[in-house]
Protein backbone atom coordinates (compact mmCIF):
# COMPACT_ATOMS: atom_id res chain seq x y z
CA UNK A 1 -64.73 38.84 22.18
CA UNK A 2 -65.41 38.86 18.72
CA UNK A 3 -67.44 42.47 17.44
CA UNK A 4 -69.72 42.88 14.60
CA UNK A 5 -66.96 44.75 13.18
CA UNK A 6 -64.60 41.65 13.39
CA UNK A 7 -66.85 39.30 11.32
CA UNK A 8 -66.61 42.25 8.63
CA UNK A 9 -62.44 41.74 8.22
CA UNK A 10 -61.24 39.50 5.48
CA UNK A 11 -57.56 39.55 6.46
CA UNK A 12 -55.89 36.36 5.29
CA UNK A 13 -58.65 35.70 3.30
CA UNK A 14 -57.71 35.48 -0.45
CA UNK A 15 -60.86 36.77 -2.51
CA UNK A 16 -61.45 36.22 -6.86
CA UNK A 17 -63.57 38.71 -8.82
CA UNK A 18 -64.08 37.72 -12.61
CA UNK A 19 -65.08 40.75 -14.64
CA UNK A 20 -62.67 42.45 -12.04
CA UNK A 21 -62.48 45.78 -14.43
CA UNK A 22 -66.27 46.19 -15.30
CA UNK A 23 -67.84 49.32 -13.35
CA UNK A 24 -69.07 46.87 -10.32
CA UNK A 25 -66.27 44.64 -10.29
CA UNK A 26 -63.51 47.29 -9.83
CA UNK A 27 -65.57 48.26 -6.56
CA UNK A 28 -65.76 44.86 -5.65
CA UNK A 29 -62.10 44.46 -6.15
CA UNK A 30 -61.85 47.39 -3.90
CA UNK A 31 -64.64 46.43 -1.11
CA UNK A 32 -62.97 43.33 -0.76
CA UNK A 33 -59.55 44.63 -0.52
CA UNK A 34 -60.11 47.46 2.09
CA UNK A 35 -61.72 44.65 4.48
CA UNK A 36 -57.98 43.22 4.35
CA UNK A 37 -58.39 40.17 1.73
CA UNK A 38 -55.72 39.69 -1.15
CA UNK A 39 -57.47 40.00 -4.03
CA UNK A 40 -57.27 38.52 -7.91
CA UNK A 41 -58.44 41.00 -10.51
CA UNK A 42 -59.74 38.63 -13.16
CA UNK A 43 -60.80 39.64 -16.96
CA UNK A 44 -60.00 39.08 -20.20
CA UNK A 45 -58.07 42.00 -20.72
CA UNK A 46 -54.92 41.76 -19.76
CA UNK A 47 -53.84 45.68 -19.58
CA UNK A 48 -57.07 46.24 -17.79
CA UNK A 49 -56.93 44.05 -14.97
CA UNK A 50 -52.99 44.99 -14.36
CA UNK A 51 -54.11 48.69 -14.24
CA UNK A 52 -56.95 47.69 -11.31
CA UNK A 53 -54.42 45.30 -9.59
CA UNK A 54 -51.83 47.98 -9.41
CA UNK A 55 -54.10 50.73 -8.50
CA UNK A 56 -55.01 48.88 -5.24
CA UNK A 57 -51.24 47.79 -4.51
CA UNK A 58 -50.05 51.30 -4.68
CA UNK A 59 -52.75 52.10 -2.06
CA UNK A 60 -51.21 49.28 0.05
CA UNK A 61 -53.49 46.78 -0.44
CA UNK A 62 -52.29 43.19 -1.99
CA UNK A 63 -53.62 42.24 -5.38
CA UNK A 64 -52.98 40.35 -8.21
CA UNK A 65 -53.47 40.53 -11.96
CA UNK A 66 -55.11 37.50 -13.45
CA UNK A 67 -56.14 38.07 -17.30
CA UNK A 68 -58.91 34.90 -17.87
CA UNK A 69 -61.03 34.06 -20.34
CA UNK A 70 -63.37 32.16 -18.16
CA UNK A 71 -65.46 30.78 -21.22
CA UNK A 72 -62.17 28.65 -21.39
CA UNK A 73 -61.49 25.31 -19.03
CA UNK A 74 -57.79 25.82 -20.09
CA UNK A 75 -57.43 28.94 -19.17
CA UNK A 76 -59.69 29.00 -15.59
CA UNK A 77 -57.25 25.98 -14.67
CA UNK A 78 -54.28 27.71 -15.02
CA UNK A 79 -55.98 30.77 -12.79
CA UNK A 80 -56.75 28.56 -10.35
CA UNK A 81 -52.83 26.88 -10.63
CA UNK A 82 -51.70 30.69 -10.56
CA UNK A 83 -53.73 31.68 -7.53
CA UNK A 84 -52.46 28.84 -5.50
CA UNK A 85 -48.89 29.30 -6.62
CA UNK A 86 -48.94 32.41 -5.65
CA UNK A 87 -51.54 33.15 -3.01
CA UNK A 88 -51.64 29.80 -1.26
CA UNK A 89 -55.53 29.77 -0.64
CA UNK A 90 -58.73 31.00 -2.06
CA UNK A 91 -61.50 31.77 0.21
CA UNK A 92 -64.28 33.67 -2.06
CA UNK A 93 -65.34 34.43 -5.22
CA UNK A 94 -67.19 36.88 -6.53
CA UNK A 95 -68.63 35.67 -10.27
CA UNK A 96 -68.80 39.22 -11.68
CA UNK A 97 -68.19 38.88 -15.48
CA UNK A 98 -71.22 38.72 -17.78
CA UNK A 99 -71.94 40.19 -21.29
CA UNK A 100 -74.52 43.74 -20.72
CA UNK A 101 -75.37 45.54 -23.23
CA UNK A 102 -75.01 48.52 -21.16
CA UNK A 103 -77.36 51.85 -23.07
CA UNK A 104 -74.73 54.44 -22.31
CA UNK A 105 -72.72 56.88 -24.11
CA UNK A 106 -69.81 54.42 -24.36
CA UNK A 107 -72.05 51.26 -25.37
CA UNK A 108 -73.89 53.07 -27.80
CA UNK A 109 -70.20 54.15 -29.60
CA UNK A 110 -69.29 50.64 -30.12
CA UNK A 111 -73.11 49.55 -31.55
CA UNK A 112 -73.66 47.51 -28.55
CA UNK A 113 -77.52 48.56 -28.51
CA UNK A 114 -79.44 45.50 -29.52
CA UNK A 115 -82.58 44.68 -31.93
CA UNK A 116 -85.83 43.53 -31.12
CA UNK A 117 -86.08 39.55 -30.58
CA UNK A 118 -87.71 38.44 -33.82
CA UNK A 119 -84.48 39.59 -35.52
CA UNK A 120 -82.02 38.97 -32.63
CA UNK A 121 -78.75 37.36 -33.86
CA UNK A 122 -78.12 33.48 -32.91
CA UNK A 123 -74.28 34.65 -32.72
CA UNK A 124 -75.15 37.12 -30.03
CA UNK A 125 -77.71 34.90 -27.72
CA UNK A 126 -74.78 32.02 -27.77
CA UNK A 127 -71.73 34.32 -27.07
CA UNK A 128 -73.68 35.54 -23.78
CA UNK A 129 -74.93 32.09 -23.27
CA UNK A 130 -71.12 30.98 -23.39
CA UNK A 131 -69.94 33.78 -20.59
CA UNK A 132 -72.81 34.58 -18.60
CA UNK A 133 -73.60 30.68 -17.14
CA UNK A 134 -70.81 28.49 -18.80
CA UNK A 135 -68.13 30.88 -17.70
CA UNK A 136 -70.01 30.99 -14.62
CA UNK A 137 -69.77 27.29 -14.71
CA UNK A 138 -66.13 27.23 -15.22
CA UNK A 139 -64.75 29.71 -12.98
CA UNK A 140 -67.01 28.18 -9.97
CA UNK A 141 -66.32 24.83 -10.41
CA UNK A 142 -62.58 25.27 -10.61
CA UNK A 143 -62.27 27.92 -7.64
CA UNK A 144 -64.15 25.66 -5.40
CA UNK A 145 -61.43 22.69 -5.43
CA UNK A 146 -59.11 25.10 -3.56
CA UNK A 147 -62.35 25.22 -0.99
CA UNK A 148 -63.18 22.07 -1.04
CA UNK A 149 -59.29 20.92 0.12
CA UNK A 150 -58.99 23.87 2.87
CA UNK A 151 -61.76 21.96 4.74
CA UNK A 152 -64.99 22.83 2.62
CA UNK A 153 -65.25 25.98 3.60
CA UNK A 154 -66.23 29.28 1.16
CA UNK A 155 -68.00 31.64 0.20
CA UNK A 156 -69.46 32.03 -3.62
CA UNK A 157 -71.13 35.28 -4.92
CA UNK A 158 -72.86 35.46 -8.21
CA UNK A 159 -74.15 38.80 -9.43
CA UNK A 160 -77.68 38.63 -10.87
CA UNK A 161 -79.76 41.42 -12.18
CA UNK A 162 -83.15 42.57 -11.51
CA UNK A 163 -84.06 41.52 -14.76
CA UNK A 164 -83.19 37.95 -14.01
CA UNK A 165 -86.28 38.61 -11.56
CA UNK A 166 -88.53 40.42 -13.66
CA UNK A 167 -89.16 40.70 -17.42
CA UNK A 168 -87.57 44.18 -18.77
CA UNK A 169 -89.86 47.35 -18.96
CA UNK A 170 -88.85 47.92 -22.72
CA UNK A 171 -90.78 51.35 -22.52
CA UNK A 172 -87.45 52.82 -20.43
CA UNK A 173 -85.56 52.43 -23.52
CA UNK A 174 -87.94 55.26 -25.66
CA UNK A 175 -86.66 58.94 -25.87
CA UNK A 176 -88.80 61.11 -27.10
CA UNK A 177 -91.29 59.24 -27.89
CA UNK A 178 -89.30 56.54 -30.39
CA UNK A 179 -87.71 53.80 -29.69
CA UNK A 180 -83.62 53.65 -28.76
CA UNK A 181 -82.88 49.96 -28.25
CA UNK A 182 -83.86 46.87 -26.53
CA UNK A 183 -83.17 44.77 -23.51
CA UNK A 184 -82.32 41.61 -25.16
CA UNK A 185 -83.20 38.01 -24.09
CA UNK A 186 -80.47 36.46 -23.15
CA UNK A 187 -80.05 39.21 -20.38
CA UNK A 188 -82.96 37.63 -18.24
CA UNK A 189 -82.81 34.05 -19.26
CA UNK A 190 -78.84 34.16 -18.41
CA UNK A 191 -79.28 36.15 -14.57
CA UNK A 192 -82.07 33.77 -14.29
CA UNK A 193 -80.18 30.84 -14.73
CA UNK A 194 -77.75 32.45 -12.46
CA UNK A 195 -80.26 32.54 -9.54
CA UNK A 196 -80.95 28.77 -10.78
CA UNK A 197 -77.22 28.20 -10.41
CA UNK A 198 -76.79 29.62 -7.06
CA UNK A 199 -80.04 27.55 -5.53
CA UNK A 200 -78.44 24.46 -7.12
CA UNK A 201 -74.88 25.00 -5.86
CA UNK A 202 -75.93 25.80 -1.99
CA UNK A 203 -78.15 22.85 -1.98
CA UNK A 204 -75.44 20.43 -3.25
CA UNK A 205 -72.87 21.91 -0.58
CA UNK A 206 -74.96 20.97 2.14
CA UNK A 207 -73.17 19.60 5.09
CA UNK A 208 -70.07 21.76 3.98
CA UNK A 209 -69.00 25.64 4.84
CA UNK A 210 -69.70 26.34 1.18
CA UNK A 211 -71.88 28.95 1.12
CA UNK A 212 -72.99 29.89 -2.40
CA UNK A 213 -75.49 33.68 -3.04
CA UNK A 214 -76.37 35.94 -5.36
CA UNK A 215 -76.22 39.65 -5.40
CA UNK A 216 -78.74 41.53 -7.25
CA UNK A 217 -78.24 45.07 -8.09
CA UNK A 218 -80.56 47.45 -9.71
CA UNK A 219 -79.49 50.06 -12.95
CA UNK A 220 -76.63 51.72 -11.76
CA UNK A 221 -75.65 54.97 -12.61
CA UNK A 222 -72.74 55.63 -15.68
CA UNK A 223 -73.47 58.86 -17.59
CA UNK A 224 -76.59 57.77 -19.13
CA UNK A 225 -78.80 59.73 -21.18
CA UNK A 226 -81.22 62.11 -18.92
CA UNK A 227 -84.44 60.45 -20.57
CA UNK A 228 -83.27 57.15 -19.76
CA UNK A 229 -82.26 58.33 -15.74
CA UNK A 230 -85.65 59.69 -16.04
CA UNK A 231 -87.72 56.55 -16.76
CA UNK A 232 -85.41 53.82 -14.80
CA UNK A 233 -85.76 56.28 -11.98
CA UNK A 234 -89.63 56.69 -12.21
CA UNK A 235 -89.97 52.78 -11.64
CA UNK A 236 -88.15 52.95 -8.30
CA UNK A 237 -89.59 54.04 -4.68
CA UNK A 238 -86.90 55.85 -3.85
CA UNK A 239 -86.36 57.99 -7.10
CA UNK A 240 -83.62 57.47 -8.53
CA UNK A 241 -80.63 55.04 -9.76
CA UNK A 242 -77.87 53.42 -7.73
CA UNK A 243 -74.35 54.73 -7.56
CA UNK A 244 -71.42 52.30 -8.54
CA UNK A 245 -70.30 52.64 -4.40
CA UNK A 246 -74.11 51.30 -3.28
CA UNK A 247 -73.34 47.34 -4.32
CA UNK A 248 -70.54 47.19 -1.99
CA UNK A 249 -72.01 46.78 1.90
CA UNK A 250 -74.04 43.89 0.30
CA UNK A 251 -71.18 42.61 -1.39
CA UNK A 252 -69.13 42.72 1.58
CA UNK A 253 -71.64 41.39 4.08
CA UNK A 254 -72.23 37.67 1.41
CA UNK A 255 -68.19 37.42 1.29
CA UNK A 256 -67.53 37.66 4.97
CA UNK A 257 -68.90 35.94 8.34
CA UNK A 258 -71.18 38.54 9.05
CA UNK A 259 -73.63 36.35 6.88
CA UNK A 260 -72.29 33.20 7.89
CA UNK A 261 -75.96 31.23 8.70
CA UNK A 262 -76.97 32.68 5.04
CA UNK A 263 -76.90 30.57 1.92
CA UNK A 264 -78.63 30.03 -1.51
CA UNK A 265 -80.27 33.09 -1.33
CA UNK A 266 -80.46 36.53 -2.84
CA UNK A 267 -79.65 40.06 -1.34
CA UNK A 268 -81.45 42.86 -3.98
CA UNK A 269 -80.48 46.38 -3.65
CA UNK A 270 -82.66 47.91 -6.35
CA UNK A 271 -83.76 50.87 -4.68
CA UNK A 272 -87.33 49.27 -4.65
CA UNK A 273 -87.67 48.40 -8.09
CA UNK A 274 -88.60 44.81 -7.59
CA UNK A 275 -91.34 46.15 -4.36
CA UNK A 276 -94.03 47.05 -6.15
């Protein structure tokens, strides 16, 4: 008899995670591993993704280094040709990768911290344009061939954002009382194409075992400022912001069977943010 905790295991299961070395993807890497799947670590940098790869095979897990630049056809078709080479399947992935101007300590010390929109570079808006939904794209419609020829069967995660929900609250971004940065545009109009992406794909995969959701976490904790902990937390019901750990039982639950009658939707954990 099969158990809840059966429909959880991924064993034989070979799982992809673009942006595989960003502070969610590494978890994912990890979720996904520990329910038994082998798992490609994909990003652009190369030293990166080897270091995450060979972090979880010296825990005795099976994973595999992939550097990608998924903005690339070239270069997702010979990840794909790598995968299959090597791994002989691919069962899910997880489209992680996406450009976030993140407002923490380690953003802010390489300038990421954006303008306001009337002066917003055209550079900037098309370089997240190019990863956030044509690498999206890319990496999707290349990993689901492998799907598509092991009997149409799959499952495809895209990671939104609360903001592809809801316009952002630019007043979290003020300490003491002047302004820091701003969430930028292309942030919401990219995570909301991604929702648009995810509808699309589940609808045209009807009739198969494709099954294509999103994921949306809320702001998750990495050594912010207090002020800004202070105000993202305030807009919450339950007070506070996620850890990096609090993505993966939703993560876990769209890769495996356990949400097997579930597709084209969206699973938010955002701590309430989106509830009232």
């Amino acid at each position: 008899m099969t158990t809840i905790l059966d429909k959880f295991n991924l064993t034989n299961r070979v799982a992809v995670v673009t942006g595989g070395v960003g502070l969610l993807g590494a978890e994912f890497c990890r979720t996904l591993a520990e329910a038994g799947a082998s798992v490609v670590v994909v990003d652009l940098n190369e030293e990166k993704c080897a270091s995450v790869a060979d972090t979880l095979n010296q825990a005795g897990y099976r994973a595999l280094a992939a550097p990608t630049d998924i903005t690339q056809p070239e270069s997702v078709k010979t990840l794909v040709g790598k995968i299959m080479s090597t791994l002989g399947r691919l069962d899910i992935l997880v489209n992680s990768a996406a450009l976030d101007p993140k407002f923490d300590p380690e953003a802010a010390a390489r300038g990421i911290a954006p303008g306001g929109f009337e002066d917003y570079p055209l550079e900037q808006w098309n370089a997240a344009l190019n990863v956030n939904l044509t690498g999206l794209f890319l990496a999707t419609q290349a990993c689901v061939r492998p799907m598509l020829a092991q009997g149409k069967k799959g499952s495809i995660i895209n990671i939104c954002s609360t903001y592809g929900l809801n316009g952002p609250d630019q007043r979290i971004y003020i300490k003491d009382g002047e302004r820091v940065a701003f969430k930028p545009a292309y942030y919401t109009t990219t995570k909301a194409g991604v929702m648009g992406f995810t509808k699309y794909l589940a609808a045209y995969y009807a009739g198969t075992e494709i099954r294509v959701n999103a994921l949306t976490p809320g702001g998750v904790f990495n050594n912010h400022e207090e002020y800004f902990v202070k105000n993202y937390s305030a807009k919450t019901i339950l007070g506070r912001m996620a850890k990096k750990d609090e993505m993966n039982g939703a993560l876990l639950f769209l890769a495996s069977d356990a949400s097997s009658y579930m597709t084209g939707n969206n699973v938010v954990v955002d701590g309430g943010w989106t509830a009232w």
